[in-house]
Protein backbone atom coordinates (compact mmCIF):
# COMPACT_ATOMS: atom_id res chain seq x y z
CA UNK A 1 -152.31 72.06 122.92
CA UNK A 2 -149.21 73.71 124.35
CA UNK A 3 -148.05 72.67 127.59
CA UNK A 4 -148.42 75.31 130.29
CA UNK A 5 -144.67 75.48 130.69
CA UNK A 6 -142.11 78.46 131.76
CA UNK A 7 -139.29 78.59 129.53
CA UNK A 8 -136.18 80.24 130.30
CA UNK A 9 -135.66 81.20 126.34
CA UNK A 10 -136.31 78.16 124.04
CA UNK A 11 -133.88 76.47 122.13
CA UNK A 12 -133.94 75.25 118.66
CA UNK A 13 -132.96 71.43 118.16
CA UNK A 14 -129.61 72.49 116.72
CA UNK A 15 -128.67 75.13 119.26
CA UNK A 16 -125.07 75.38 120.26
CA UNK A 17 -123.57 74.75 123.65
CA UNK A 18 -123.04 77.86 125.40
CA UNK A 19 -126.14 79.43 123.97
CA UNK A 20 -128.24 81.55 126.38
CA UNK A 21 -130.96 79.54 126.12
CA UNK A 22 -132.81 76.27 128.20
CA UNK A 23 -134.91 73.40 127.20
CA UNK A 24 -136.25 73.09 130.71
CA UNK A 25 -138.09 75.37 133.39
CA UNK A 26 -135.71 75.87 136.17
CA UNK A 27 -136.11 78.11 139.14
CA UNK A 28 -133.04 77.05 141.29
CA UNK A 29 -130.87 80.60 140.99
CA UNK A 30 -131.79 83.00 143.90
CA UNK A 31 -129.96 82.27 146.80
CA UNK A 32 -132.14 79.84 149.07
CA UNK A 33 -134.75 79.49 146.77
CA UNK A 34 -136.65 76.03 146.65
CA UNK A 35 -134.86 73.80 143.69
CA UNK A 36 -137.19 73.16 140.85
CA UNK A 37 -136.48 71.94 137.54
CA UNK A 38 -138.58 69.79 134.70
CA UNK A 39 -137.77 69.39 131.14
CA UNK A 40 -140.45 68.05 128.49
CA UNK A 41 -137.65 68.01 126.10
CA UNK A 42 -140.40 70.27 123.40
CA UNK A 43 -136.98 71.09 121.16
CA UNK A 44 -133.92 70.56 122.62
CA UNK A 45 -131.69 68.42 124.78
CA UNK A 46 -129.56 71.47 125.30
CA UNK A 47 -127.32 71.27 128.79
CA UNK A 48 -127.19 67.61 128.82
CA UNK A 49 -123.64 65.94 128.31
CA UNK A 50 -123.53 62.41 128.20
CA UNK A 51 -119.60 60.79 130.22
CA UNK A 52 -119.28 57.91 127.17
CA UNK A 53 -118.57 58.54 123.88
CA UNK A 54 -120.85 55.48 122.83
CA UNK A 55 -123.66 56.22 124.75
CA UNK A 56 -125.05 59.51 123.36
CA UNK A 57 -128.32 61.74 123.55
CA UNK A 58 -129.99 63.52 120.85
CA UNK A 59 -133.49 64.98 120.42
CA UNK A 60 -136.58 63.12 119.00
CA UNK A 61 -140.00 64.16 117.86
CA UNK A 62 -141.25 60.85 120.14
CA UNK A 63 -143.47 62.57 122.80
CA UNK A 64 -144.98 61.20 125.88
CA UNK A 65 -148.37 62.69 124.77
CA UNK A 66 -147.85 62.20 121.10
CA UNK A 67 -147.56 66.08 120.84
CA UNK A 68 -146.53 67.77 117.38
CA UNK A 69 -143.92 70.12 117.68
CA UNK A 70 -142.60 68.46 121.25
CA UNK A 71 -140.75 65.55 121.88
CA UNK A 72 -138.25 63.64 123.92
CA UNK A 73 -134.65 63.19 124.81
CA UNK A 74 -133.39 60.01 122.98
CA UNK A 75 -130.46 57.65 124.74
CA UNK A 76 -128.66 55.04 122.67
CA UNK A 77 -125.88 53.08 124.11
CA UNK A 78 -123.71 51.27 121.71
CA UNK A 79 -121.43 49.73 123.82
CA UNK A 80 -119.06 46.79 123.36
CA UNK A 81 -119.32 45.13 127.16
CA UNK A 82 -122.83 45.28 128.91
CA UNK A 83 -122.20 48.74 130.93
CA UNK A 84 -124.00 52.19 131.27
CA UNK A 85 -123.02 55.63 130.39
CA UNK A 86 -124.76 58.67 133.05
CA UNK A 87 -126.20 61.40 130.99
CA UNK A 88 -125.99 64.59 133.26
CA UNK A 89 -127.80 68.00 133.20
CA UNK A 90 -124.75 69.70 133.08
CA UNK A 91 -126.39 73.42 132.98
CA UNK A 92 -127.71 73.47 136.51
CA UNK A 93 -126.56 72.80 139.67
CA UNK A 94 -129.44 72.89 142.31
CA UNK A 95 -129.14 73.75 145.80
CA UNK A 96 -130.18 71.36 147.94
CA UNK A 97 -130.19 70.91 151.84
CA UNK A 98 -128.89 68.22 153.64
CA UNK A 99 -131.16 65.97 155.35
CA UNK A 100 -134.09 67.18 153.00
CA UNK A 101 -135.78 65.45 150.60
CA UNK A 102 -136.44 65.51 147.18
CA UNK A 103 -138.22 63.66 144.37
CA UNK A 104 -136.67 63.11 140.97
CA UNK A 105 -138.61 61.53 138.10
CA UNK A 106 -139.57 61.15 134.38
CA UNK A 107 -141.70 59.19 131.89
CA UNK A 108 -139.65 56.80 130.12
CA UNK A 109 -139.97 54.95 126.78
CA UNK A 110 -137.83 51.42 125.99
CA UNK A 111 -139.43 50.49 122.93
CA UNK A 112 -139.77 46.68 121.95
CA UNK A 113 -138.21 44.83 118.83
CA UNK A 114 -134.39 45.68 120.08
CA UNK A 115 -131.77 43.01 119.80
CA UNK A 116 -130.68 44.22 123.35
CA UNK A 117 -132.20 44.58 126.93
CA UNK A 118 -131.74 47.44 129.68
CA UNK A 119 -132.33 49.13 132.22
CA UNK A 120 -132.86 53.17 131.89
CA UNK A 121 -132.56 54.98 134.90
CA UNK A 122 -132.88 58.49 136.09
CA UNK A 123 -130.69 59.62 139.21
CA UNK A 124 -129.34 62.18 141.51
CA UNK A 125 -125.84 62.92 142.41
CA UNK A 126 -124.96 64.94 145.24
CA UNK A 127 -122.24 67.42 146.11
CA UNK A 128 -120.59 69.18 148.72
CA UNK A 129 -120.15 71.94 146.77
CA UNK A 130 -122.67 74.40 145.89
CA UNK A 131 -120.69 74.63 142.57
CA UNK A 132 -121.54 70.87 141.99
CA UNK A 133 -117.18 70.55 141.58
CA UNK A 134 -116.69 66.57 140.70
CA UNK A 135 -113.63 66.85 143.40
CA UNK A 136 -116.28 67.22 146.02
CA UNK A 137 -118.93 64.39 144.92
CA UNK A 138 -120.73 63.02 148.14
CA UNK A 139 -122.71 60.14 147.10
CA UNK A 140 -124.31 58.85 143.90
CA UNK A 141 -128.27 58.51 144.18
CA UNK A 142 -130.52 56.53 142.07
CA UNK A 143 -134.14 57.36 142.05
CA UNK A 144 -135.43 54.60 139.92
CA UNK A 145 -135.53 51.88 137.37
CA UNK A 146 -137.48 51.27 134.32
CA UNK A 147 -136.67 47.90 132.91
CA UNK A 148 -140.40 46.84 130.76
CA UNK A 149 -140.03 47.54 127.23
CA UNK A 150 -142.78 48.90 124.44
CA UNK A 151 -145.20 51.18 126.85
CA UNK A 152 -144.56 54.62 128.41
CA UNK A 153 -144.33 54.55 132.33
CA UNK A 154 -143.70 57.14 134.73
CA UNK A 155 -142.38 56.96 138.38
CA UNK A 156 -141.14 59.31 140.85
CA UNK A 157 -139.73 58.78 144.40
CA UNK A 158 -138.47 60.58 147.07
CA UNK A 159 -134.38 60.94 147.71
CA UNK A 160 -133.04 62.18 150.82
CA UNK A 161 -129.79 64.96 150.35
CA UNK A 162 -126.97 63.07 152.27
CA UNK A 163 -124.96 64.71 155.49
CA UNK A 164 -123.27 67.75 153.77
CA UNK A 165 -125.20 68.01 150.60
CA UNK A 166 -124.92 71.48 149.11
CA UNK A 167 -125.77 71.29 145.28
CA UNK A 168 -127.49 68.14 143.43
CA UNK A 169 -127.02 67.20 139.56
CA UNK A 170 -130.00 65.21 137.72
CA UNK A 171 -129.21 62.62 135.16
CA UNK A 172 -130.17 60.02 132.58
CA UNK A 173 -128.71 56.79 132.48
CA UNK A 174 -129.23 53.60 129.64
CA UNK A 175 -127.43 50.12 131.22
CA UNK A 176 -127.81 47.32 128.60
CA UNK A 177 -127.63 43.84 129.82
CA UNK A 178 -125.68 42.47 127.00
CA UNK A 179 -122.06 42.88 125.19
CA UNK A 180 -122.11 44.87 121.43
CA UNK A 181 -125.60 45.69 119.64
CA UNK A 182 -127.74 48.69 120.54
CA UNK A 183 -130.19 49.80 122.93
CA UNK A 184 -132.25 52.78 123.06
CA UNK A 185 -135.07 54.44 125.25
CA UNK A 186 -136.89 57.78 125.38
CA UNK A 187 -137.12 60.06 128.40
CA UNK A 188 -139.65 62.63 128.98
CA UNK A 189 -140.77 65.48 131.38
CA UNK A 190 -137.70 64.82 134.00
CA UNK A 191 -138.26 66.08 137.48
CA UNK A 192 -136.49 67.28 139.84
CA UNK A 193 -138.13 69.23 143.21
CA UNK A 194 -138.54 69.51 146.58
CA UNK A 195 -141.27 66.44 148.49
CA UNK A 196 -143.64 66.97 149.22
CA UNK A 197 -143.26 68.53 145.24
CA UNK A 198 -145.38 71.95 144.71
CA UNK A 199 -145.01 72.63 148.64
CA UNK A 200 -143.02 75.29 148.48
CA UNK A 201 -142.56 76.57 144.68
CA UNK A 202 -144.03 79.39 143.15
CA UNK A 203 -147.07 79.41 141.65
CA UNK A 204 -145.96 79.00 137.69
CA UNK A 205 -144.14 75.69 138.65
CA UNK A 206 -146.67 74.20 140.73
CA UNK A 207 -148.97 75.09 138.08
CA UNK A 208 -146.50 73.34 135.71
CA UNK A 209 -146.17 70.24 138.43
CA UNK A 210 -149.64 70.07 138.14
CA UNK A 211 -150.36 69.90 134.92
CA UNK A 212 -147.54 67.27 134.54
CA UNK A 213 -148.99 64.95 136.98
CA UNK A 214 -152.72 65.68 135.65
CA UNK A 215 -151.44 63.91 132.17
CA UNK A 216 -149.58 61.26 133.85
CA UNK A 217 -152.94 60.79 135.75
CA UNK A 218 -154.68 60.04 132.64
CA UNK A 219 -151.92 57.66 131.76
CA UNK A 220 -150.51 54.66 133.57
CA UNK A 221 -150.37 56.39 136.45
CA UNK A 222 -147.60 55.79 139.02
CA UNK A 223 -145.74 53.38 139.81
């Protein structure tokens, strides 16, 4: 059954940068309109752009709710010292308002039987700049931590905007605990909206919020 999801247009698995399309519902353009943005990741990891060359994303056919024809966003850090690499959502900069707060989340997937151990992470960055320029970065927040390995588990937590927050980034990060070898984790249906989330979004994204947090419900629940 098909996830009762807006989609801005959706994108193939293959689809080009620069293509007018977007894995992810995002209502975050008007001008003081409520951020809202989550991604299932059903067939693309379009927009995302990981800072390290050997830690890299790439779509996989690994779902949260073992869905055909939807998936997840795949990390795999390969890198020679024990070290992270930030995956960011490169495609949207959300307005934000100082002071405010916000919850960012996603399910996430380590799976067991790999030579390495982690940490994967989803965070927050915040700018002064409604442009979300890197010569105006503010503060770097993290939302959470998922460190258990071989079981989907979801979390989401509130983040306050810092003292002259204008725009906010949301990202993906994979630290592995030790040098060389590989690591890997899925990450599904990443969140990022106003708390209380649903308060003040329309009605197809709090339906979608909903509907997230009804399958997550029937899950592990949270955290």
């Amino acid at each position: 059954m098909a996830r009762p999801l807006l989609s801005l247009e959706p994108c193939a698995s293959n689809a080009p940068v620069g293509s007018s399309c977007s894995s992810g519902l995002s209502r975050s353009r008007a001008r003081g309109a409520e951020p809202f943005f989550l991604d299932p990741f059903d067939t693309s990891v379009f927009g995302y752009l990981s800072t390290v060359g050997n830690v890299t994303i790439s779509w996989s056919d690994v779902d949260v709710d073992d869905e055909q024809g939807s998936g997840s966003a795949l990390l795999v850090n390969t890198r020679s010292d024990a070290a992270s690499g930030p995956v960011n959502r490169v495609l949207d900069c959300f307005p934000v308002e100082a002071g405010t707060a916000y919850t960012a989340g996603a399910s996430i997937l380590i799976p067991g039987g790999q030579d390495r151990t982690g940490v994967a992470q989803v965070f927050v960055s915040w700018y002064a700049s409604g442009a979300c320029s890197n010569v105006t970065l503010l503060s770097y927040g993290r939302s959470f931590e998922i460190r258990d390995a071989g079981s989907w588990e979801r979390s989401e937590e509130p983040l306050t905007a810092p003292l002259g927050a204008l725009g906010a980034r949301v990202g993906m990060t994979l630290f592995k605990n030790e040098a060389f070898g590989t690591l890997s984790a899925h990450f599904d249906d990443l969140l990022f909206a106003p708390e209380p989330a649903g308060s003040a979004l329309g009605t197809a994204a709090a339906l979608a919020l909903a509907a997230l947090r009804h399958r997550r419900g029937r899950r592990a629940g949270p955290r």
